[in-house]
Protein backbone atom coordinates (compact mmCIF):
# COMPACT_ATOMS: atom_id res chain seq x y z
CA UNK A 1 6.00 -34.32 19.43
CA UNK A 2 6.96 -35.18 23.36
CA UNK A 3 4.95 -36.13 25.95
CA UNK A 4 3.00 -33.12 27.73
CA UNK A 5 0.38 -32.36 30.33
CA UNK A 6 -2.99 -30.41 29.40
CA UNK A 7 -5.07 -28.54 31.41
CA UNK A 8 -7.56 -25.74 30.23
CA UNK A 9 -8.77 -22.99 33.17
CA UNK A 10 -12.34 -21.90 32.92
CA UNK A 11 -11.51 -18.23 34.01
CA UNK A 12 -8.40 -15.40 33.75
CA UNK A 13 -7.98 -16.01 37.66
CA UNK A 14 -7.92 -19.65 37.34
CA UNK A 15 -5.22 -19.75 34.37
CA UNK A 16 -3.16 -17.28 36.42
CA UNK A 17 -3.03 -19.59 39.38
CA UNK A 18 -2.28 -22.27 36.90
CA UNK A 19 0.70 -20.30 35.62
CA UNK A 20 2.04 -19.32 38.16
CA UNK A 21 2.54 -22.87 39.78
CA UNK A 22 3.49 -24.07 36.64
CA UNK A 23 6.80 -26.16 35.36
CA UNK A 24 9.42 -23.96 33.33
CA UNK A 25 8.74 -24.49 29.70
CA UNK A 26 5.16 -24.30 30.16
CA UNK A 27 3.22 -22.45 27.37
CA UNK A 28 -0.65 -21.13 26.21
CA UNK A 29 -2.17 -22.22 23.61
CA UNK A 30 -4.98 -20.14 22.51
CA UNK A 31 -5.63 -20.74 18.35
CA UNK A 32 -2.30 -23.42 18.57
CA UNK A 33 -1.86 -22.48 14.96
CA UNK A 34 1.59 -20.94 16.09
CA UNK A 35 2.59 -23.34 18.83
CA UNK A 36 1.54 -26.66 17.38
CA UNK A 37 3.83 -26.34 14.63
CA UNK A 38 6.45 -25.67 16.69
CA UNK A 39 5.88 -28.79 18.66
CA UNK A 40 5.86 -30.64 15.93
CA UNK A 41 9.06 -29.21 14.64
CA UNK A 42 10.57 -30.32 18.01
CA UNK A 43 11.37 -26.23 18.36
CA UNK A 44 8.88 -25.66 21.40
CA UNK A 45 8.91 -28.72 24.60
CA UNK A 46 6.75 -27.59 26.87
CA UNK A 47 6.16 -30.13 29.34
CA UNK A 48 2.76 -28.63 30.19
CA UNK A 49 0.31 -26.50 28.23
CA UNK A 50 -2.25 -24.22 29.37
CA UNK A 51 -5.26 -24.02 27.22
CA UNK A 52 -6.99 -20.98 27.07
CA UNK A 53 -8.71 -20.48 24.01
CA UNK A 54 -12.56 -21.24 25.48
CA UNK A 55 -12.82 -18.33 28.16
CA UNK A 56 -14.89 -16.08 27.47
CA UNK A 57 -13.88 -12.92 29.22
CA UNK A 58 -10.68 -12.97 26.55
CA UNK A 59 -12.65 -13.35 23.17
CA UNK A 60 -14.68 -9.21 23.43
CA UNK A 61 -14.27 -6.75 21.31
CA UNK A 62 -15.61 -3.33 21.80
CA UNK A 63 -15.87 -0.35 20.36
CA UNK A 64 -15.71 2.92 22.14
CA UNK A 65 -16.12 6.57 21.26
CA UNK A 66 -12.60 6.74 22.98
CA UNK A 67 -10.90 3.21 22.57
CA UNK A 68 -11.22 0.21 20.45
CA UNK A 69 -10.83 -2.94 23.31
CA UNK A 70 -9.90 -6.41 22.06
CA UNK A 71 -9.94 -9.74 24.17
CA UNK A 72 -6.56 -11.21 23.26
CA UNK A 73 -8.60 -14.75 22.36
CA UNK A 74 -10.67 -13.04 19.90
CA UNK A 75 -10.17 -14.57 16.31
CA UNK A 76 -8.03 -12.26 13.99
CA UNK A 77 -11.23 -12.92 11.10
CA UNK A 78 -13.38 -11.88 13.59
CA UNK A 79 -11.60 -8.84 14.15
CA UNK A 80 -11.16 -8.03 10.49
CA UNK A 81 -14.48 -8.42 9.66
CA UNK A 82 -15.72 -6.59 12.63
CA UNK A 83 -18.11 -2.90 10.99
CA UNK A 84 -16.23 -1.22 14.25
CA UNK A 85 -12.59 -1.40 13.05
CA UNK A 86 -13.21 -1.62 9.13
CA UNK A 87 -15.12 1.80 9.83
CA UNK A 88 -12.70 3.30 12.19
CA UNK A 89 -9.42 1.28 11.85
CA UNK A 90 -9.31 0.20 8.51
CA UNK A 91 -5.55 -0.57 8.62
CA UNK A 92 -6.23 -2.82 11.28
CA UNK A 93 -8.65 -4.78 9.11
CA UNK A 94 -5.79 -4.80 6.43
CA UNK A 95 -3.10 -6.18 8.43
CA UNK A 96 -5.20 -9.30 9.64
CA UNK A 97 -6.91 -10.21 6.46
CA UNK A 98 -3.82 -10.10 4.30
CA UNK A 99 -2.04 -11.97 6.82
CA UNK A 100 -2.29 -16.39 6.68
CA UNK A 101 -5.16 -18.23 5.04
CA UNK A 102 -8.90 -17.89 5.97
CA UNK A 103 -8.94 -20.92 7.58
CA UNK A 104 -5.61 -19.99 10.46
CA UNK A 105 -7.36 -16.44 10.43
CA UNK A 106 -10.88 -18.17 11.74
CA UNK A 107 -8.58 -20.28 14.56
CA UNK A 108 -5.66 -17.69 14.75
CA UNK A 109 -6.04 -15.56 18.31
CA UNK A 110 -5.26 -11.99 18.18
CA UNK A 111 -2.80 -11.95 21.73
CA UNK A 112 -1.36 -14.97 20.33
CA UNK A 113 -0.29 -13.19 16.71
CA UNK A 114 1.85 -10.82 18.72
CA UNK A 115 3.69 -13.42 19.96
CA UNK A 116 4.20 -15.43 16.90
CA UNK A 117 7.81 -16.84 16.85
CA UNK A 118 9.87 -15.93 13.31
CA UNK A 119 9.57 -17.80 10.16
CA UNK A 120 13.40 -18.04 9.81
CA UNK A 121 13.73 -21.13 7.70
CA UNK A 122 17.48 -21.88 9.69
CA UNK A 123 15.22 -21.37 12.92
CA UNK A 124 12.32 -23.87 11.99
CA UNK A 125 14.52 -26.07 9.63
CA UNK A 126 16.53 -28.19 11.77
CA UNK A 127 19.46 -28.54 14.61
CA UNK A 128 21.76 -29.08 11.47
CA UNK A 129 21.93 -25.21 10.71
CA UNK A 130 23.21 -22.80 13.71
CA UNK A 131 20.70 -20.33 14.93
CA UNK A 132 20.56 -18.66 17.97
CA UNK A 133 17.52 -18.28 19.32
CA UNK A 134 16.81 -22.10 18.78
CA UNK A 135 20.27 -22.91 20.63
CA UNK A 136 21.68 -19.84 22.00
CA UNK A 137 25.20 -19.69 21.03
CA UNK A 138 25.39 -21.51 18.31
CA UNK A 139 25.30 -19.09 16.02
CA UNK A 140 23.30 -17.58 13.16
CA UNK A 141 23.52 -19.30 9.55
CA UNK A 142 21.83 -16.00 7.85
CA UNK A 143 24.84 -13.83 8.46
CA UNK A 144 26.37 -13.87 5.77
CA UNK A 145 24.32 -16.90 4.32
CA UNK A 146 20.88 -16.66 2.47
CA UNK A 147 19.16 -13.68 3.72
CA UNK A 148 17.04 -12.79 0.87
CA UNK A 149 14.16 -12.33 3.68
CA UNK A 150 15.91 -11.32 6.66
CA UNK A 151 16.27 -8.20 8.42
CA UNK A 152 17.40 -4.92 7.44
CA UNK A 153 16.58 -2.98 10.33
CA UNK A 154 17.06 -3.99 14.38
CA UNK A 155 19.64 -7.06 13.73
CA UNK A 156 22.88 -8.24 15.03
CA UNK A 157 25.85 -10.11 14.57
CA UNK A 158 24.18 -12.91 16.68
CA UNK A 159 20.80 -13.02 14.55
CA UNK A 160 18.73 -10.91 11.67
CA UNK A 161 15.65 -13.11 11.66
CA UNK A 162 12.59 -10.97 10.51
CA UNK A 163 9.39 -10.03 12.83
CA UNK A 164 6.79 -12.16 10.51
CA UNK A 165 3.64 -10.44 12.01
CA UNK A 166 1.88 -8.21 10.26
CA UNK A 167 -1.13 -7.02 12.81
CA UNK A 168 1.46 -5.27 15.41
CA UNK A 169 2.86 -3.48 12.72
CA UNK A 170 -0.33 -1.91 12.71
CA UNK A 171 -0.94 -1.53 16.62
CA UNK A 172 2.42 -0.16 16.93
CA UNK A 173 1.53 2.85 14.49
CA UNK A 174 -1.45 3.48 16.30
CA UNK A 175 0.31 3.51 19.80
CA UNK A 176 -1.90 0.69 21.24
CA UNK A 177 -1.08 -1.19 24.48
CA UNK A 178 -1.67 -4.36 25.52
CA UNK A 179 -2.91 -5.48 29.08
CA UNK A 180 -0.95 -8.42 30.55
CA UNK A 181 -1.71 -10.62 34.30
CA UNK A 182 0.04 -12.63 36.00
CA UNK A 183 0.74 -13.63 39.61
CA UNK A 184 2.22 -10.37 40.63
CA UNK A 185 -0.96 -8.55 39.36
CA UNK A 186 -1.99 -6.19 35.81
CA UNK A 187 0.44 -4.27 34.40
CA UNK A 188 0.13 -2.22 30.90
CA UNK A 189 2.66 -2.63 28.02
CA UNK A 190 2.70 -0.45 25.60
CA UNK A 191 3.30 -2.49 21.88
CA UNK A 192 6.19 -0.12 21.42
CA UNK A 193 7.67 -1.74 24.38
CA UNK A 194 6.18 -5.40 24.08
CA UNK A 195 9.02 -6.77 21.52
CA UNK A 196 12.93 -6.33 21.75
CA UNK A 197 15.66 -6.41 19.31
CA UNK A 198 17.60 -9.44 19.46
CA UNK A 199 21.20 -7.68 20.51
CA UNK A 200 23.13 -10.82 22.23
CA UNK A 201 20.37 -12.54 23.03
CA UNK A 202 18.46 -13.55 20.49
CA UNK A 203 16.20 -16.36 22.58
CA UNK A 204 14.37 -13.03 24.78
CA UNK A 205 12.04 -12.04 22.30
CA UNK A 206 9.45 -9.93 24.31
CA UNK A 207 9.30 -8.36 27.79
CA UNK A 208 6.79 -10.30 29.09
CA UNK A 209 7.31 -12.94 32.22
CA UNK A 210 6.59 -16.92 31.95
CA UNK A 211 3.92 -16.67 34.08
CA UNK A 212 2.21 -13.52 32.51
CA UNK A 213 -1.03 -13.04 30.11
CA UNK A 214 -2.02 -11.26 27.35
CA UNK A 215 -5.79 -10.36 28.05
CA UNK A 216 -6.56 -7.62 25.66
CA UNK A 217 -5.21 -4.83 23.43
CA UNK A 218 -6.30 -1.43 23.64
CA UNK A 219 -6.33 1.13 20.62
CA UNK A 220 -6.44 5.06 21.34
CA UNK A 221 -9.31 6.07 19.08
CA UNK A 222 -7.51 8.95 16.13
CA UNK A 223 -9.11 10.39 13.44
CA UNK A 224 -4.85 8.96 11.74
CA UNK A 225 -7.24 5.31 12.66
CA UNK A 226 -9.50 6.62 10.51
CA UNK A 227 -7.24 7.55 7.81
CA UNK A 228 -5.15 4.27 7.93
CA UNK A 229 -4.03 1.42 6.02
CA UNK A 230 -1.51 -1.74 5.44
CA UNK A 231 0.17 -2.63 2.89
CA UNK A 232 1.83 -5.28 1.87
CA UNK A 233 4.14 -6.66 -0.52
CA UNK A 234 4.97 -10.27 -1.34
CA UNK A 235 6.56 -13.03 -3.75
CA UNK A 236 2.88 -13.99 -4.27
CA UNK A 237 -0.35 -12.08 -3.57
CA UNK A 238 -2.08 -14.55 -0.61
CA UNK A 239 -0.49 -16.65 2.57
CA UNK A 240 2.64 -15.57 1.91
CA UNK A 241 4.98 -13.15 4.22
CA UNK A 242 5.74 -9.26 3.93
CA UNK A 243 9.01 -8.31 1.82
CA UNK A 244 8.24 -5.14 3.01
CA UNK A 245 4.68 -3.92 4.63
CA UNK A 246 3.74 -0.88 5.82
CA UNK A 247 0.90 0.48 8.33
CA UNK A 248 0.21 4.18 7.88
CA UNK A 249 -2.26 6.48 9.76
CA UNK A 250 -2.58 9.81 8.49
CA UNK A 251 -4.70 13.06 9.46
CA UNK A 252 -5.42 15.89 6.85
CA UNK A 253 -5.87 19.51 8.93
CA UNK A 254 -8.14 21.66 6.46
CA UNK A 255 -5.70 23.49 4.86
CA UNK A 256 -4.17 20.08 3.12
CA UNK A 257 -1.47 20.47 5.38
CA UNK A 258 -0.66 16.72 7.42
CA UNK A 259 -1.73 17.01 11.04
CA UNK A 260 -1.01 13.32 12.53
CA UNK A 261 1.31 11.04 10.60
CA UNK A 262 2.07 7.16 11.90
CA UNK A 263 4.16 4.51 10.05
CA UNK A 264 4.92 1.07 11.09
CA UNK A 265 7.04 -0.88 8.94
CA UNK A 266 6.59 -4.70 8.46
CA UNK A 267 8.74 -7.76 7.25
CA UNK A 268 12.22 -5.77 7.25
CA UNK A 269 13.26 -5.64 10.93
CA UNK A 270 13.59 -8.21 14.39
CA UNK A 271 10.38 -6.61 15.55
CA UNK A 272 7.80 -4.06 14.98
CA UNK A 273 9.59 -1.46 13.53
CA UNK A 274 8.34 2.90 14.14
CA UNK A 275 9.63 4.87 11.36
CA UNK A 276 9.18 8.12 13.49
CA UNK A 277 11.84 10.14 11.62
CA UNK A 278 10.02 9.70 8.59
CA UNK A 279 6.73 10.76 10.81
CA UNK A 280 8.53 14.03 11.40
CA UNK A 281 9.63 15.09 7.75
CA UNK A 282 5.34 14.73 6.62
CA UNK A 283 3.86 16.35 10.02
CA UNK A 284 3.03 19.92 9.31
CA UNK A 285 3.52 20.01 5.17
CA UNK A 286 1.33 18.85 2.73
CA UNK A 287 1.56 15.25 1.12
CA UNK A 288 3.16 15.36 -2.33
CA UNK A 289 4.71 12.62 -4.26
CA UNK A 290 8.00 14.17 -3.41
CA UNK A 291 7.66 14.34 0.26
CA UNK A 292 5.94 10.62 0.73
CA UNK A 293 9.48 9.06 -1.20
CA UNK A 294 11.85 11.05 1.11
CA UNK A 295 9.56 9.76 3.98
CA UNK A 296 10.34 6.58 2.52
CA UNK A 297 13.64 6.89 2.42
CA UNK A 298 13.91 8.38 5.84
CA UNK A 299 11.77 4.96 7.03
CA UNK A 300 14.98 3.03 5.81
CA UNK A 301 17.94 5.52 6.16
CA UNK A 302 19.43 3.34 8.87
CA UNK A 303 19.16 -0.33 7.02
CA UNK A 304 22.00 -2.85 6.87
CA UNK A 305 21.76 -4.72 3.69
CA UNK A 306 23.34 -8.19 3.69
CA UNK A 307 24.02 -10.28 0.67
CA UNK A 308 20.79 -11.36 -0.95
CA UNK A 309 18.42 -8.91 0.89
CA UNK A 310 19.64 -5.45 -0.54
CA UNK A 311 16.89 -4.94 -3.21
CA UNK A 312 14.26 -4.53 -0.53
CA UNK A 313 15.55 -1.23 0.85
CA UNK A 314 14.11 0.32 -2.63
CA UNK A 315 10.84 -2.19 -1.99
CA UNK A 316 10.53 -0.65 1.44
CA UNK A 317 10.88 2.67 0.15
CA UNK A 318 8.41 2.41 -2.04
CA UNK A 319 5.93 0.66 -0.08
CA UNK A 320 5.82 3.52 2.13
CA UNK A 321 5.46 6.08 -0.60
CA UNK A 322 2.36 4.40 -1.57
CA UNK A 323 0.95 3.67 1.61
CA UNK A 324 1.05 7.54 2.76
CA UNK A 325 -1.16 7.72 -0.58
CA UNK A 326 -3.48 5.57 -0.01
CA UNK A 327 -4.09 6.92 3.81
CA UNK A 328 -3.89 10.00 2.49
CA UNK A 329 -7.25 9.23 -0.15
CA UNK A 330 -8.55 7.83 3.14
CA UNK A 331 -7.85 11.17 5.19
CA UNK A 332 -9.80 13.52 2.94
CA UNK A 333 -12.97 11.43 2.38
């Protein structure tokens, strides 16, 4: 790990004036359980880091009849275990309990789980293999190479390295935004917006400025929150990432017919991924069998399998078809 400066702002204001008279290459560390490894891994040099993880104002969560508000520091077990969202967002719950190990969950921030960098193993394993968004233009080894856990959906010749995350799968199914500062002011971002494919530039990873912060998420409350879930499939059942996930909010009208429908897919694509088109084919018919496997198939009508990473097309599929289920059970309580 190199040599860097420390400094750790008492307030919002104070980290934003930090910020934005800081060195390029500075970075935030909020749980570090992201960031540390990196800088061990000789991936992220900062030259500075800005801690933020003891203010206050960034560590709330509340619950309104209209909105479910969360401070960007607050701790993803804290979140998960929180009576508000397993009541009223259960897939929310879902998506950070399944994700990491108790222990990174109880130091793990929220805002700083959006931002997670991949868990390409030619991005973390060394300069020896060519990866572009650890040396832009070097290339990427997993075209073409292994890929058995790469992406099927949102890739590009220059890189197919999977979206690891699992809790913006979620918030992107339940169109939440996410609050940002910096020294030009607040601005909001909705999560459909906050990530970007990698296209030629595999390095830009989000829309967000140097200089900006996260300081809380927002989530519209739905009665398709109430119906939700996440579900997630793996090589084993605990701290290991998605094959294929999937975060599903459903509403029942009273007729059995499907009023709302939301699916975010996880662990197959260079960022959050919206299945919309598969949205479209449940809204307004009832949810059979039939009708949850050609939303499933609709979900991955437009993935690019490479050599190793076919088989999870099927996964995906399925994964979807029994995640409308289970939100579905949830919907008619």
């Amino acid at each position: 790990m190199r040599p860097f400066t420390y400094a750790a702002p008492g307030t919002v204001a104070a980290t934003v004036t930090a910020l934005g008279g800081a060195q390029p290459g500075t970075r935030i560390l909020a749980g570090g359980t992201t960031l540390y490894d990196l800088m061990k891994l000789d991936i992220e040099t900062p030259p500075a880091v800005v801690d933020v993880h003891r203010i206050a104002e960034l560590r709330t969560i509340e619950a309104g009849p209209r909105e479910l508000v969360l401070g960007a520091g607050a701790r993803m077990a804290d979140v998960a275990d929180h009576p508000a969202v397993k009541a009223a967002y259960p897939g929310l719950s879902e998506s950070l309990w399944r994700a990491a190990s108790q222990q990174l969950r109880t130091m793990a921030t929220v805002g700083g789980n959006l931002l997670q960098r991949t868990r390409c193993p030619y991005f973390r394993n060394g300069p020896e293999f060519p990866c572009n968004k650890r040396r832009p233009g070097s290339g990427c080894a997993a075209v073409g190479g292994h890929d058995r856990t790469h992406a099927l959906l949102g890739g590009s010749d220059a890189c197919v390295a999977t979206y690891a995350g699992d809790f913006a799968v979620m918030l992107i199914a339940l169109d939440a935004v996410v609050d940002v500062v910096g020294p030009g002011g607040e601005r909001t971002v909705p999560l459909a917006g906050l990530h970007v494919e990698p296209g030629d530039d595999p390095a830009r990873e989000h829309v967000l400025a140097p200089d900006e912060l996260i300081v809380r998420i927002r989530v519209p409350a739905t009665p398709a929150g109430r119906g939700s879930t996440y579900l997630k499939i793996r090589d084993r059942e605990s701290y290991a990432f998605a094959l294929a996930a999937a975060g599903v909010g459903l509403a029942v009208e009273a007729d059995g017919a499907v009023g709302d429908c939301r699916i975010g897919l996880g662990g197959v694509a260079t960022r959050p991924w919206r299945a919309m088109e598969a949205e479209r084919i449940l809204i307004g018919r009832p949810l059979t069998p039939q009708s949850a496997r050609r939303a499933g198939e609709a979900a991955f009508a437009e993935a690019r399998a490479g050599t190793e990473n076919g088989f999870r097309i099927e996964l995906g599929v399925r994964t979807v078809a029994d995640a409308l289920r289970i939100a579905g059970e949830r919907a008619t309580r």
